[in-house]
PDB file of N, CA and C in Angstrom:
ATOM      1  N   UNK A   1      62.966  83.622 105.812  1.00  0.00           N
ATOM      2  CA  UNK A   1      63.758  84.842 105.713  1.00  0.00           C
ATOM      3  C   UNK A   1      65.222  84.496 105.970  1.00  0.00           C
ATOM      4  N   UNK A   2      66.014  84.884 104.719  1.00  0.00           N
ATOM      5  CA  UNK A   2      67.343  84.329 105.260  1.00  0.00           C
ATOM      6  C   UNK A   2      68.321  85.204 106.529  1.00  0.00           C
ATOM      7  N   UNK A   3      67.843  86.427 106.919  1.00  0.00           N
ATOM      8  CA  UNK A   3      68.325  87.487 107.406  1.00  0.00           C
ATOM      9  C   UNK A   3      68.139  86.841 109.272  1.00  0.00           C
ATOM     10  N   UNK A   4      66.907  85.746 109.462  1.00  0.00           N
ATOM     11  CA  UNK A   4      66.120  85.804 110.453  1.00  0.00           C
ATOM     12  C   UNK A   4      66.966  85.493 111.976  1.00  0.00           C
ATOM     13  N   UNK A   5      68.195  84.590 111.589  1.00  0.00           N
ATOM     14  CA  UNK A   5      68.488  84.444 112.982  1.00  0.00           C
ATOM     15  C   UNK A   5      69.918  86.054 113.119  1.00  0.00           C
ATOM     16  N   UNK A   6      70.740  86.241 112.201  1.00  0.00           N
ATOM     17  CA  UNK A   6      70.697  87.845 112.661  1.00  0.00           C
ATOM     18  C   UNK A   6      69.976  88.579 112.728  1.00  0.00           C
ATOM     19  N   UNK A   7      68.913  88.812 111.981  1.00  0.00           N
ATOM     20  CA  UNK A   7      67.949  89.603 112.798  1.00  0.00           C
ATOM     21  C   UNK A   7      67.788  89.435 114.198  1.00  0.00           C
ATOM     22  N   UNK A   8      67.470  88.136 114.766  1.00  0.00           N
ATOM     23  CA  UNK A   8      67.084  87.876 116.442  1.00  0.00           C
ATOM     24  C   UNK A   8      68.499  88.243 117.148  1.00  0.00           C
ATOM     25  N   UNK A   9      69.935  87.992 116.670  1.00  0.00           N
ATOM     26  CA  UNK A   9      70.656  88.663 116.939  1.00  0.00           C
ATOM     27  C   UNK A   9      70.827  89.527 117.524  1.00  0.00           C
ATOM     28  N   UNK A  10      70.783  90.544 116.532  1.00  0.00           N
ATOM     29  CA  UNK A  10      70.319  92.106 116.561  1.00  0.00           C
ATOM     30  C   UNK A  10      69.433  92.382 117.613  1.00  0.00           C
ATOM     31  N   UNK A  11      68.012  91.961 117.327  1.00  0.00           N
ATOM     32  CA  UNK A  11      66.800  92.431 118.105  1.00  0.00           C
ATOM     33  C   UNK A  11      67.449  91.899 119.920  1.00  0.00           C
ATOM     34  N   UNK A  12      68.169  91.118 119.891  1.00  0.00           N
ATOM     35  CA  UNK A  12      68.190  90.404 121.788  1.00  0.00           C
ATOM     36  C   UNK A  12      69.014  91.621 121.765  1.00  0.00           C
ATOM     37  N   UNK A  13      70.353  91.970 121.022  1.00  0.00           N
ATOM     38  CA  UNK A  13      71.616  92.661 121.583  1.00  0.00           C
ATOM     39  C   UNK A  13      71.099  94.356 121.602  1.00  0.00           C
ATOM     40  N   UNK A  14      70.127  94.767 121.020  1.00  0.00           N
ATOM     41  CA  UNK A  14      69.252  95.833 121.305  1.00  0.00           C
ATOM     42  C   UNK A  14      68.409  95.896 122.676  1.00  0.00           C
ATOM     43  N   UNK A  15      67.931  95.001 123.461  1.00  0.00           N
ATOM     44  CA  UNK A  15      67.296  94.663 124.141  1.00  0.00           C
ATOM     45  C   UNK A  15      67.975  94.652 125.517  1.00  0.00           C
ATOM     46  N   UNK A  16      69.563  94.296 125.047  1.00  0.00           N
ATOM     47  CA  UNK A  16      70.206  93.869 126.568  1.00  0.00           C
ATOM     48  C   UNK A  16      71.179  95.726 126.499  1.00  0.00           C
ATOM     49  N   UNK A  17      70.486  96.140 125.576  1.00  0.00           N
ATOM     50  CA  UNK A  17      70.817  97.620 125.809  1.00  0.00           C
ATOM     51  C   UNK A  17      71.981  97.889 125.415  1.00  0.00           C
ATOM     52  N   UNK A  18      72.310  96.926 124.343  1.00  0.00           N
ATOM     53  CA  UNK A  18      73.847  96.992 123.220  1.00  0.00           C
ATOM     54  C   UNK A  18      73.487  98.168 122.138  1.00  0.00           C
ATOM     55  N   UNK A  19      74.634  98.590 121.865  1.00  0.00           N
ATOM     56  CA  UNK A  19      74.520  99.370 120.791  1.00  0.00           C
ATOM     57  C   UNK A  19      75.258  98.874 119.554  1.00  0.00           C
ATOM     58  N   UNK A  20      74.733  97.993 118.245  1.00  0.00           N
ATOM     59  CA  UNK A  20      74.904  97.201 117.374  1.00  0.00           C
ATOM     60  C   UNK A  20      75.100  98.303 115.679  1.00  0.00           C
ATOM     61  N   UNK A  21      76.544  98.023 115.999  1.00  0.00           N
ATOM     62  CA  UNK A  21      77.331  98.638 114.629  1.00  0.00           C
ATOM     63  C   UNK A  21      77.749  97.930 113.650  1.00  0.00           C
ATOM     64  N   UNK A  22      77.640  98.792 112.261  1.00  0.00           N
ATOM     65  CA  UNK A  22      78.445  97.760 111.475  1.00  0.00           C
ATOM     66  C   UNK A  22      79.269  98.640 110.886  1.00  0.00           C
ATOM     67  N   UNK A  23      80.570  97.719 110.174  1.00  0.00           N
ATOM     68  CA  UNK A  23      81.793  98.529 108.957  1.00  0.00           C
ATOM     69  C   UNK A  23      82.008  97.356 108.597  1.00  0.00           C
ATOM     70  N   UNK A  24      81.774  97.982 107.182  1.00  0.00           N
ATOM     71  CA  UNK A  24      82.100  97.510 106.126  1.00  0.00           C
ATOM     72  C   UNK A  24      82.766  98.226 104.610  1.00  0.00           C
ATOM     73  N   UNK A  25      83.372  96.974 103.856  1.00  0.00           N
ATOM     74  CA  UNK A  25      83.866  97.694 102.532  1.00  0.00           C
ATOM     75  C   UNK A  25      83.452  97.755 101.812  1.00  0.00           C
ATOM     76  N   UNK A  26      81.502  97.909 101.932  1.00  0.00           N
ATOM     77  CA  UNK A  26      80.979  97.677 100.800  1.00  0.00           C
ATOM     78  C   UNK A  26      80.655  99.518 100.708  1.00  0.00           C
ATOM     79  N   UNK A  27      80.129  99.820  99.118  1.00  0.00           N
ATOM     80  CA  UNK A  27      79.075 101.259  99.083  1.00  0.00           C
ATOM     81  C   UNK A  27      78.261 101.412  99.899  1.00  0.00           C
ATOM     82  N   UNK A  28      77.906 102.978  99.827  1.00  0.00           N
ATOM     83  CA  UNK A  28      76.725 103.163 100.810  1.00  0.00           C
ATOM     84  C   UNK A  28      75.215 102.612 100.504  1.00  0.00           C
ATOM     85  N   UNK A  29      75.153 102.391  98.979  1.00  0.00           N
ATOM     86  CA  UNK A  29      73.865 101.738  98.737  1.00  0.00           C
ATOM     87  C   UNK A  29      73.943 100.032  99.336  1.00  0.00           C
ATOM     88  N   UNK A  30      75.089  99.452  98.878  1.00  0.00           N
ATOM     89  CA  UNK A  30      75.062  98.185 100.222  1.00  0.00           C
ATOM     90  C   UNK A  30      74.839  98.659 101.057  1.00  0.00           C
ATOM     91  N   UNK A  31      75.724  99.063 101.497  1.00  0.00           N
ATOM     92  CA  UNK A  31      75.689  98.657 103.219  1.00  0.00           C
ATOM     93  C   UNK A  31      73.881  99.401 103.662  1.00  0.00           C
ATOM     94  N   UNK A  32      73.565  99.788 103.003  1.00  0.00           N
ATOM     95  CA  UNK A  32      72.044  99.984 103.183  1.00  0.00           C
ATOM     96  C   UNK A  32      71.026  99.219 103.890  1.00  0.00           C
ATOM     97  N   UNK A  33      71.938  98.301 102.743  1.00  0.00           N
ATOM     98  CA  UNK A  33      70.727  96.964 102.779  1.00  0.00           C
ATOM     99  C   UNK A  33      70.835  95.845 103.735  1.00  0.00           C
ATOM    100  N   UNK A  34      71.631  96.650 105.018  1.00  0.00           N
ATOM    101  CA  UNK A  34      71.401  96.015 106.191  1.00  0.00           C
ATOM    102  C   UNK A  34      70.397  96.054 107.247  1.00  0.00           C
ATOM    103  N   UNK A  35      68.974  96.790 106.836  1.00  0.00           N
ATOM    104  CA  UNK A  35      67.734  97.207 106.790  1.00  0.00           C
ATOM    105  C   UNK A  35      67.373  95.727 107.119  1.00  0.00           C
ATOM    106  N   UNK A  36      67.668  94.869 106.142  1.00  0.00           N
ATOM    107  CA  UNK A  36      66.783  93.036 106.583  1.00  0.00           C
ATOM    108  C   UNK A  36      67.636  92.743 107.813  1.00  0.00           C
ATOM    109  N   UNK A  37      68.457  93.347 108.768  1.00  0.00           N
ATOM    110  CA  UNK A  37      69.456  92.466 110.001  1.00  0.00           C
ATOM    111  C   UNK A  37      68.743  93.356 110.904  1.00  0.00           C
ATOM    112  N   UNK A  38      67.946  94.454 110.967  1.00  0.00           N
ATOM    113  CA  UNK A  38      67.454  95.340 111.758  1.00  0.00           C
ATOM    114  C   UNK A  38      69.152  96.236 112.296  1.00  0.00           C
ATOM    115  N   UNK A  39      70.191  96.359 111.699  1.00  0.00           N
ATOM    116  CA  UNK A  39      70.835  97.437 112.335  1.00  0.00           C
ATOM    117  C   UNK A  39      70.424  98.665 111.761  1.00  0.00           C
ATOM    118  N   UNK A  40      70.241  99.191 110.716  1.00  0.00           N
ATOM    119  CA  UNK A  40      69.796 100.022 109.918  1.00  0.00           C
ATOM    120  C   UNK A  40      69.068 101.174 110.672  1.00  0.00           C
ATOM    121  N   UNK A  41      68.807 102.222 110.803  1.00  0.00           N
ATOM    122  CA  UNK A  41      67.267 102.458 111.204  1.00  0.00           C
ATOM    123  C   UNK A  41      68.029 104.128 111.009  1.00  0.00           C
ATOM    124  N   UNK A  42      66.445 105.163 110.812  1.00  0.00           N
ATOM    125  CA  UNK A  42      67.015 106.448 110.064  1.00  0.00           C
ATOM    126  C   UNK A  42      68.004 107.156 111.042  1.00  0.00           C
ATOM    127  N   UNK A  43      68.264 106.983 112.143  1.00  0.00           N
ATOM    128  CA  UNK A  43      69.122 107.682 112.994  1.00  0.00           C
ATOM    129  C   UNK A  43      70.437 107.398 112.755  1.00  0.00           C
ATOM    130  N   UNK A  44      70.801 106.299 112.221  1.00  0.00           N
ATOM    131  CA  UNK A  44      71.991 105.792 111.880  1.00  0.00           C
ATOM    132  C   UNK A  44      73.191 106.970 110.511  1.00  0.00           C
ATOM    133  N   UNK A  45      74.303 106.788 111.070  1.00  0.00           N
ATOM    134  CA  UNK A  45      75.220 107.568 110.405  1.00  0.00           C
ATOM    135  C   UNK A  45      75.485 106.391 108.901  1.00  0.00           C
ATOM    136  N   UNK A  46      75.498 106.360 108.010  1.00  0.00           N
ATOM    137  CA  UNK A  46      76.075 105.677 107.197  1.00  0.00           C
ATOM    138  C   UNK A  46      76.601 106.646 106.416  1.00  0.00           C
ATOM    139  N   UNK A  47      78.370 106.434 106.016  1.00  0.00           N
ATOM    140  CA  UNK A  47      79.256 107.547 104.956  1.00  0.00           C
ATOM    141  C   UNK A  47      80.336 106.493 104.666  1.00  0.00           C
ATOM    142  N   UNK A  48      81.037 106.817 103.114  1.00  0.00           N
ATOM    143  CA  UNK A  48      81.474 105.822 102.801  1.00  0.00           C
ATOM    144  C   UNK A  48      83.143 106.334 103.298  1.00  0.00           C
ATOM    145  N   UNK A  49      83.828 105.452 103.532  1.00  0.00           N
ATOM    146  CA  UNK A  49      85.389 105.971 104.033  1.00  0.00           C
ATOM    147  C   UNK A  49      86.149 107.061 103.747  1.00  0.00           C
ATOM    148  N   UNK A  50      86.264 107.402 102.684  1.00  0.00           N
ATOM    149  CA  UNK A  50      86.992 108.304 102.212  1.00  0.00           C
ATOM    150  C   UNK A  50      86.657 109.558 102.931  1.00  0.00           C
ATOM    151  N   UNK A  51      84.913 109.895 102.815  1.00  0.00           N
ATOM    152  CA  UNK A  51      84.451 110.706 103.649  1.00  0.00           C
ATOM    153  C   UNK A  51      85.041 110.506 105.577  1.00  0.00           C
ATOM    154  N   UNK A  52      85.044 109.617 105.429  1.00  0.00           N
ATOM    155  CA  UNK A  52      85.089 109.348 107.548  1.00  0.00           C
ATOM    156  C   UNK A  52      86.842 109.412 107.676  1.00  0.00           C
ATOM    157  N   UNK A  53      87.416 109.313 106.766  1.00  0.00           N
ATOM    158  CA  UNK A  53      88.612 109.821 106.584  1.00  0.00           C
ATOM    159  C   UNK A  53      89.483 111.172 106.859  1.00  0.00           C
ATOM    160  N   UNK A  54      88.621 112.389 106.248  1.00  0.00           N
ATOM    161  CA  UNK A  54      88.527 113.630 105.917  1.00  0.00           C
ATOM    162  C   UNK A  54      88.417 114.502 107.506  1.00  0.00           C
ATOM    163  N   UNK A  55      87.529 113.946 108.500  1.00  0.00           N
ATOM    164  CA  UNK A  55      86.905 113.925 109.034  1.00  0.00           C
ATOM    165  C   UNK A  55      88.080 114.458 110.246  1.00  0.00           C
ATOM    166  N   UNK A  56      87.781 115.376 111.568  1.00  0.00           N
ATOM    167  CA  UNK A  56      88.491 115.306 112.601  1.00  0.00           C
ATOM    168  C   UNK A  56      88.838 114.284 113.558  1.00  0.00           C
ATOM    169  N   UNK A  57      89.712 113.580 113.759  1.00  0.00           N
ATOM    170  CA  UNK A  57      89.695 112.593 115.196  1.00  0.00           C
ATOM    171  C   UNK A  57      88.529 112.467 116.232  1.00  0.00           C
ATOM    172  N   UNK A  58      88.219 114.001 116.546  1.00  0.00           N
ATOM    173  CA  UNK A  58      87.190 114.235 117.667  1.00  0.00           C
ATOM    174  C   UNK A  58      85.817 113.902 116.997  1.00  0.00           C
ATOM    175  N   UNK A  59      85.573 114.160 115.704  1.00  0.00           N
ATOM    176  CA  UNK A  59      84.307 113.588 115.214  1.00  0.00           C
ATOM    177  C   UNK A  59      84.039 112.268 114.796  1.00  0.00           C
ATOM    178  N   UNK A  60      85.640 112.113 114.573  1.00  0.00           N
ATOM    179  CA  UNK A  60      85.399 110.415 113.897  1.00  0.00           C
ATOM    180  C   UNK A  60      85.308 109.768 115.707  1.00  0.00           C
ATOM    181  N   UNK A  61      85.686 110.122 116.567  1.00  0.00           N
ATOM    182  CA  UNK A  61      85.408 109.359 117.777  1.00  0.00           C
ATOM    183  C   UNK A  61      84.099 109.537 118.657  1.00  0.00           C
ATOM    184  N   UNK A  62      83.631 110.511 118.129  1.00  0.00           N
ATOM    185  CA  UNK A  62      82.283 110.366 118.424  1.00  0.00           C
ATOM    186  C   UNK A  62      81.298 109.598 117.180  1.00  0.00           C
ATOM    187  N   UNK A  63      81.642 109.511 115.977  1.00  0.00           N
ATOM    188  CA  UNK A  63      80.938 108.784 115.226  1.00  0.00           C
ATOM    189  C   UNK A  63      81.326 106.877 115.458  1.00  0.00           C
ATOM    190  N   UNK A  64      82.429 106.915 115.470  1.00  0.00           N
ATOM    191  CA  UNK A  64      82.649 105.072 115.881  1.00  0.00           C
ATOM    192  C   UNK A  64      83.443 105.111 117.610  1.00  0.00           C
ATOM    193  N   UNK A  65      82.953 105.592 118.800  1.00  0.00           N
ATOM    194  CA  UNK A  65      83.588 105.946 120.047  1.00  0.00           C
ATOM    195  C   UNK A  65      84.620 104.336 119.891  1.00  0.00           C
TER     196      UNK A  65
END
C-alpha cells in the first residue's frame, strides 16, 4: 500500500489525541481521496476555497481554529 507509512502517521497522531488536518489546492473530489491516509472520515468538513472564503471569520475559525 503506497499510502501505508502515512497512514501509521495518521493512525499514532490520532492516538496521542492529535487532531490531523489537511489544506490543500486540490478539488473537493481530490482532496477526497485522502480516505487511503485515514484523515478523511464522514465527520470531516471538506469545501473548496472560494466557499471558506465567503464565509464569516467566526466560522472560518471555528472550521480551521
Amino acid at each position: 500500500m503506497a499510502f501505508g507509512p502515512v497512514w501509521e502517521a495518521v493512525a499514532d497522531c490520532k492516538l496521542a489525541g492529535d487532531r490531523v488536518m489537511m489544506c490543500t489546492g486540490d478539488n473537493v473530489l481530490t482532496a477526497r481521496s485522502i480516505t487511503q491516509c485515514g484523515i478523511y472520515t464522514t465527520y470531516i468538513i471538506i469545501m473548496e476555497g472560494p466557499h471558506f472564503c465567503m464565509l464569516s471569520p467566526d466560522i472560518m475559525r471555528n472550521i480551521a481554529p
